[in-house]
N, C-alpha and C. Protein backbone atom coordinates (compact mmCIF):
# COMPACT_ATOMS: atom_id res chain seq x y z
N UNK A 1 72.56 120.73 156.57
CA UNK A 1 71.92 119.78 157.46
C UNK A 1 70.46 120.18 157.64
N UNK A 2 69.63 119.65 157.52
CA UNK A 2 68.18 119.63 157.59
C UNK A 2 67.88 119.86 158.61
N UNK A 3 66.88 120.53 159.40
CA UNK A 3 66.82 121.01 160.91
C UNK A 3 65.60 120.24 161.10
N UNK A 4 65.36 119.69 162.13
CA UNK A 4 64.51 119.03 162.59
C UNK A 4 63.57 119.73 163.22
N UNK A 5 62.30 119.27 163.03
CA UNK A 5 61.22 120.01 163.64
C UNK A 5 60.81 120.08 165.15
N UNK A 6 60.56 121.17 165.78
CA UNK A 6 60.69 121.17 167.11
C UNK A 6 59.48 120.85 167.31
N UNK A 7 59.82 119.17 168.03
CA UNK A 7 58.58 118.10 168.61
C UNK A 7 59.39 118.06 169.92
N UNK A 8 58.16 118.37 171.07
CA UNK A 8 58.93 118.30 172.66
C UNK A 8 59.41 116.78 172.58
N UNK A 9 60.28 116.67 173.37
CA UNK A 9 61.07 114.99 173.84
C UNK A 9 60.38 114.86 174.90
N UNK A 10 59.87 114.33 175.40
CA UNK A 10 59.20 113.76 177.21
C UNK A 10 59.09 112.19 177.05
N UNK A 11 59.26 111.61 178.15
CA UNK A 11 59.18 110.30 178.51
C UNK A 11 58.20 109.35 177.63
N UNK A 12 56.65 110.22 177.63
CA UNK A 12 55.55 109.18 177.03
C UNK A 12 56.11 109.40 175.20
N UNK A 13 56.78 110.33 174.70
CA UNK A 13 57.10 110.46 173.58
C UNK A 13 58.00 109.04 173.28
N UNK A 14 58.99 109.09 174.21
CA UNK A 14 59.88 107.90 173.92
C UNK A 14 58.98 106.56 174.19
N UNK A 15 58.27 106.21 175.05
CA UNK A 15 57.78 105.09 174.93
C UNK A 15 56.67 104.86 173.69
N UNK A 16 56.10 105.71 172.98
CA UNK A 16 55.02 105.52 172.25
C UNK A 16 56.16 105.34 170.89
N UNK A 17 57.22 105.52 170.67
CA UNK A 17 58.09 105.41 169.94
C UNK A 17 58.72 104.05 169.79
N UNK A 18 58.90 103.61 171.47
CA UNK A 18 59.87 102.47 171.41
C UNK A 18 58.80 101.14 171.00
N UNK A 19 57.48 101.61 171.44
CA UNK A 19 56.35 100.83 171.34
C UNK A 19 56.25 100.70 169.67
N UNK A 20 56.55 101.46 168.83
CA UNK A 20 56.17 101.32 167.78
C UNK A 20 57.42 100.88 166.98
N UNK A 21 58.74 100.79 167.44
CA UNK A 21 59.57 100.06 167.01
C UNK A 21 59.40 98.57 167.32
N UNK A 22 58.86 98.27 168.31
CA UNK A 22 58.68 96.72 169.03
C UNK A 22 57.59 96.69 167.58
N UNK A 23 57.15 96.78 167.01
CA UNK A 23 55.89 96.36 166.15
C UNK A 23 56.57 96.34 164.86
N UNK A 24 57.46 97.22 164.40
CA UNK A 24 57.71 97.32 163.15
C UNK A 24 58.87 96.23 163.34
N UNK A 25 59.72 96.48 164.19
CA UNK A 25 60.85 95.03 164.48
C UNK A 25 60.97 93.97 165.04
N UNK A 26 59.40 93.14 164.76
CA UNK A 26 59.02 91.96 164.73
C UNK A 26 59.35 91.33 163.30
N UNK A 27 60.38 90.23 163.10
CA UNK A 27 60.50 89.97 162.00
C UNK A 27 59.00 89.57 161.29
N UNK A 28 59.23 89.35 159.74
CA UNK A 28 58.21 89.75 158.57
C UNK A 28 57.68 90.72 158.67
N UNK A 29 57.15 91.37 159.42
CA UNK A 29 56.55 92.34 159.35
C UNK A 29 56.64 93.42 158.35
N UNK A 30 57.51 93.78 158.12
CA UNK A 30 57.81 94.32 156.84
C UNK A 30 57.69 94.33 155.81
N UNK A 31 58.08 93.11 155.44
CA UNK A 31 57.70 92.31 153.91
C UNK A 31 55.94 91.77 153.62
N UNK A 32 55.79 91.35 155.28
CA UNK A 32 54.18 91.00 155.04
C UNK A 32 53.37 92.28 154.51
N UNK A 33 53.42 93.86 155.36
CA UNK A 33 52.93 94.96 155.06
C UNK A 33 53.44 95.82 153.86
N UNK A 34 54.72 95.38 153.54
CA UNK A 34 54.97 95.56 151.93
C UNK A 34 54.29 94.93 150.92
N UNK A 35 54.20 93.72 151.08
CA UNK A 35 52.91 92.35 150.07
C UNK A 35 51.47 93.09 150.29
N UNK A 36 51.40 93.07 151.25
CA UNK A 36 50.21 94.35 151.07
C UNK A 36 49.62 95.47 150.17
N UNK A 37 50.74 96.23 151.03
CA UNK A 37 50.78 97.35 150.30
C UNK A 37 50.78 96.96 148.20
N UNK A 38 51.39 95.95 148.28
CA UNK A 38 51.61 95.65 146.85
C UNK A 38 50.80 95.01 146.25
N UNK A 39 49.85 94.25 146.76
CA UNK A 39 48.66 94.06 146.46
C UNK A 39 47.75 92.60 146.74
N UNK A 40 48.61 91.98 147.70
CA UNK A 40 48.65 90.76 148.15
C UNK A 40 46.92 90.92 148.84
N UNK A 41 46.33 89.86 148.77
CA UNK A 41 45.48 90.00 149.07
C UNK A 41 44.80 88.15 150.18
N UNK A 42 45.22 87.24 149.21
CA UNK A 42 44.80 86.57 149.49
C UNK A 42 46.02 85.38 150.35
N UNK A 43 45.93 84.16 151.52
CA UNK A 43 47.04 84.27 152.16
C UNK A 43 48.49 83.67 151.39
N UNK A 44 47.85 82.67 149.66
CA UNK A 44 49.03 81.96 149.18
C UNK A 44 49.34 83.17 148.01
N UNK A 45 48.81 84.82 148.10
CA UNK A 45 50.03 85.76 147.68
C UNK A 45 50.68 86.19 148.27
N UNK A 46 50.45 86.59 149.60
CA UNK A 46 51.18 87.18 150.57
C UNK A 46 52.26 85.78 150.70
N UNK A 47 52.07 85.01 151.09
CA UNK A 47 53.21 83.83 150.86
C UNK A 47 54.30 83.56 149.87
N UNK A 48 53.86 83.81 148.53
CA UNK A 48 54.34 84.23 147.62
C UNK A 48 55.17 85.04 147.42
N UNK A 49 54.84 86.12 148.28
CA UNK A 49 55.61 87.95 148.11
C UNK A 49 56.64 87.76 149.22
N UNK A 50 56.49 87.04 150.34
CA UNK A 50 57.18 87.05 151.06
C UNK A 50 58.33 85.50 151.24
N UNK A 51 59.27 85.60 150.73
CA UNK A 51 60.23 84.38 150.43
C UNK A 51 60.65 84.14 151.68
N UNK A 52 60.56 83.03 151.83
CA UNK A 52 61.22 82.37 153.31
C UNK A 52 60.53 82.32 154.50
N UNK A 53 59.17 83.09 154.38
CA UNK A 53 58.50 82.76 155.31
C UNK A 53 57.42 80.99 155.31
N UNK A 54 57.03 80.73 156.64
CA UNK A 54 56.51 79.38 156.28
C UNK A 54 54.66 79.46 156.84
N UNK A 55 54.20 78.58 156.58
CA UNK A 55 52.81 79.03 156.48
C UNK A 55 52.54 79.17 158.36
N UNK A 56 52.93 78.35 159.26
CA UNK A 56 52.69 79.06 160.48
C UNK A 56 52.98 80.42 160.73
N UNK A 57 54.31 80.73 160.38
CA UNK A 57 54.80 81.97 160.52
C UNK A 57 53.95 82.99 159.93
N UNK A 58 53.52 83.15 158.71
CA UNK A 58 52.91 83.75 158.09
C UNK A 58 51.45 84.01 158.88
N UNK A 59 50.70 82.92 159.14
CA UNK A 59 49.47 82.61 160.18
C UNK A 59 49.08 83.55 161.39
N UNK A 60 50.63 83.62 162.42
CA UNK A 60 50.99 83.75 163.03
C UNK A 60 50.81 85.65 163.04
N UNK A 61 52.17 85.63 162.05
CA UNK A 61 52.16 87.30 161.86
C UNK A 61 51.21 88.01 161.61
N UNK A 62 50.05 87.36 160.41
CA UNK A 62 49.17 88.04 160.08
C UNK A 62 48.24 88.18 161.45
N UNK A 63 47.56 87.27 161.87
CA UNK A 63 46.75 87.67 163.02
C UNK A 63 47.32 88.60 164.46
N UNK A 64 48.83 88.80 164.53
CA UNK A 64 49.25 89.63 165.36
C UNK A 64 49.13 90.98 165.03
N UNK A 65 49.23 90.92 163.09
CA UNK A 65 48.94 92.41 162.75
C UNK A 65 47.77 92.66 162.52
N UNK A 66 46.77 91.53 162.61
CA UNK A 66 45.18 91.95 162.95
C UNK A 66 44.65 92.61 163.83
N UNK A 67 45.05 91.79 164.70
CA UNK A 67 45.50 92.56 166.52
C UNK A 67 46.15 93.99 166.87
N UNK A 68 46.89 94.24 165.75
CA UNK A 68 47.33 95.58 166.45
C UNK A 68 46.83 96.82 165.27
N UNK A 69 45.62 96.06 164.79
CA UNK A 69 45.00 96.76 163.62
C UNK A 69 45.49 97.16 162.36
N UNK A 70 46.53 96.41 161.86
CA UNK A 70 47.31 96.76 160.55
C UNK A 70 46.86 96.15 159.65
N UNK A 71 46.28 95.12 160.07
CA UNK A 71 45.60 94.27 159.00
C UNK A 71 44.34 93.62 159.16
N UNK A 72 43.55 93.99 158.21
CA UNK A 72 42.08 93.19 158.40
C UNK A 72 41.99 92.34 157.65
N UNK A 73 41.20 91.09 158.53
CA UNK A 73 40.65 89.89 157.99
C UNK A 73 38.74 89.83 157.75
N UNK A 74 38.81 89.69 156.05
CA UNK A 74 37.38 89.71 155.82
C UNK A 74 37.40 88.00 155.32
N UNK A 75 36.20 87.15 155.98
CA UNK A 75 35.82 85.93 154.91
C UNK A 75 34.70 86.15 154.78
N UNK A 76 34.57 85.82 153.21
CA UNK A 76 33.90 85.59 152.26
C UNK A 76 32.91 84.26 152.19
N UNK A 77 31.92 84.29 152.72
CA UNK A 77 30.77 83.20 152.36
C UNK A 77 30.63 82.70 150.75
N UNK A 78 30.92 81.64 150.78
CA UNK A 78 31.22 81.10 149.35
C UNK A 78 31.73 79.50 149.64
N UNK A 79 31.61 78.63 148.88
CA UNK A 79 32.04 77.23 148.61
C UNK A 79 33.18 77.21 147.85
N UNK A 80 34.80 77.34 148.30
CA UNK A 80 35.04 77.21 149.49
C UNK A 80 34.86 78.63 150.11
N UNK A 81 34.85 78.28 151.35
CA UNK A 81 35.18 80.05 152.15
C UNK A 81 36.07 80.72 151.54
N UNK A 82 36.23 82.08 151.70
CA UNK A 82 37.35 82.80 151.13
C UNK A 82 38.11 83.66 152.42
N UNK A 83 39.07 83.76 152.53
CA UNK A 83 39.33 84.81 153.72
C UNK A 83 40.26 85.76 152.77
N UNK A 84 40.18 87.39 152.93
CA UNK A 84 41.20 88.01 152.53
C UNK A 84 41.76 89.07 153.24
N UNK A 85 42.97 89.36 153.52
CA UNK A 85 43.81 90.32 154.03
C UNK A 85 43.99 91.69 153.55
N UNK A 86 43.90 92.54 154.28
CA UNK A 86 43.98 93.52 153.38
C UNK A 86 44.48 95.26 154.71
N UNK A 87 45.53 95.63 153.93
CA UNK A 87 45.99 96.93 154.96
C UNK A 87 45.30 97.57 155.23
N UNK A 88 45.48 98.21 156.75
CA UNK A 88 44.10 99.28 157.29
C UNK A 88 45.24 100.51 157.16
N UNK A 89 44.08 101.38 157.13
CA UNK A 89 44.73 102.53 157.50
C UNK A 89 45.80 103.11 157.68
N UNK A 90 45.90 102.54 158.91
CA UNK A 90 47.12 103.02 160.01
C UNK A 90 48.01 101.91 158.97
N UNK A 91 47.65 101.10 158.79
CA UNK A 91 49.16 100.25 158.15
C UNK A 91 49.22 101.17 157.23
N UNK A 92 48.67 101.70 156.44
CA UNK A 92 49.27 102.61 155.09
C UNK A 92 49.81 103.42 155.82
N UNK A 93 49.22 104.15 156.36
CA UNK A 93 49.87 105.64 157.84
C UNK A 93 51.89 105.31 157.67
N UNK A 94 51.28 104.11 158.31
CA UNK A 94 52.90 103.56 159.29
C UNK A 94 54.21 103.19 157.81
N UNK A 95 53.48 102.30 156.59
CA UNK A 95 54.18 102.47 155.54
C UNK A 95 54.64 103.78 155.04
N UNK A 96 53.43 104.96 155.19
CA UNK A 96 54.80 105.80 154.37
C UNK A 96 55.68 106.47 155.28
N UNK A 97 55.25 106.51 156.97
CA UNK A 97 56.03 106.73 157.93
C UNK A 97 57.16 106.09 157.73
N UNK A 98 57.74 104.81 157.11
CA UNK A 98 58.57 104.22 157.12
C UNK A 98 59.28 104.71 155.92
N UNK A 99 59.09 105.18 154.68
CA UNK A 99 59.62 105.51 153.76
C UNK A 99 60.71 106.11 154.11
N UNK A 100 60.69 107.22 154.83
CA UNK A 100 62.19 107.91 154.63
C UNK A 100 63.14 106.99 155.28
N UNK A 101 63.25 106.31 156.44
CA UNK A 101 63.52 105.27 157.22
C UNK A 101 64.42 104.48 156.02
N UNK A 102 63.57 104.13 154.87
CA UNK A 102 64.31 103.30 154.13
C UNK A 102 65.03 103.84 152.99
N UNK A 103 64.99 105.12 152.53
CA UNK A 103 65.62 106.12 151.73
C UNK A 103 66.72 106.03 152.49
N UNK A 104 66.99 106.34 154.13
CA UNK A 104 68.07 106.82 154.83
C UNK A 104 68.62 105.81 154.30
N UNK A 105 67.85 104.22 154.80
CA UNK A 105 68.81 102.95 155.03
C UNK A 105 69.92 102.67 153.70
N UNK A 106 69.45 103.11 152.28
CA UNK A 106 69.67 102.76 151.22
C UNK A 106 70.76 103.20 150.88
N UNK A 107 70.99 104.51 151.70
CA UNK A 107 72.32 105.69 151.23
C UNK A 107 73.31 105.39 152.14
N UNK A 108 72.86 104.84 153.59
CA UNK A 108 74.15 104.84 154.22
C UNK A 108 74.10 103.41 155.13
N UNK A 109 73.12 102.10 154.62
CA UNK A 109 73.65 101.02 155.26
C UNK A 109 74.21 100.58 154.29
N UNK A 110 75.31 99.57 154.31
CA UNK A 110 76.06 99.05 152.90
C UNK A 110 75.33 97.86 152.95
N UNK A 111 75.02 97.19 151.67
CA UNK A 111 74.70 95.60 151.53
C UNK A 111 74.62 94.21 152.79
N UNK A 112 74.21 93.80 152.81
CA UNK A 112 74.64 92.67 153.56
C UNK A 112 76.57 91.81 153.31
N UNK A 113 76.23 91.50 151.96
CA UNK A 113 76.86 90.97 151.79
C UNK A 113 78.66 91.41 151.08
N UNK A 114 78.19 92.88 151.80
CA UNK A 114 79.08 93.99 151.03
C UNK A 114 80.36 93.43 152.44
């Protein structure tokens, strides 16, 4: 068994935690900062990368993860305008924070449809 690293537990620990689950378990969110990460750039790839989402939704999510700085919006002066999306930082940070998260999920959640 792998021993876990001794990080104190205190109250503001758990809320800066639960705070950052409220962000990551906002649906799309995931898939939008995965399209990202993958190279989505502009908003009809990220649309693309992400199946089932609809263009409000998409609208929607992206400027919430603008807002909480995961994602920046640059436009481009040009005929037409250009706007493009693109991961900050902390969104890369928080992606590979999530990696093991999804290693765990892979080994011991079964399928959906299992």
């Amino acid at each position: 068994m792998t021993k876990v690293p001794d990080t104190p537990v205190d109250e503001e620990s758990c809320h800066r935690i639960l705070r950052a689950i409220d962000i990551i378990g906002v649906r799309w969110t995931g898939p939008i900062l995965l399209a990202g990460a993958r190279g989505a750039r502009r908003f009809k790839e990220y649309r693309a990368m992400v199946p089932g989402i609809s263009d409000p939704q998409l609208t929607l999510r992206l400027k919430q993860l603008q807002a909480r700085r995961l994602i920046e919006r640059t436009v481009i002066p040009s005929t037409p305008v250009q706007i493009t999306y693109a991961l900050t930082p902390d969104a890369e940070e928080l992606i590979s924070a999530l990696q093991p998260l999804s290693r765990w999920s892979e080994r011991h959640l079964p399928h959906e449809d299992a």
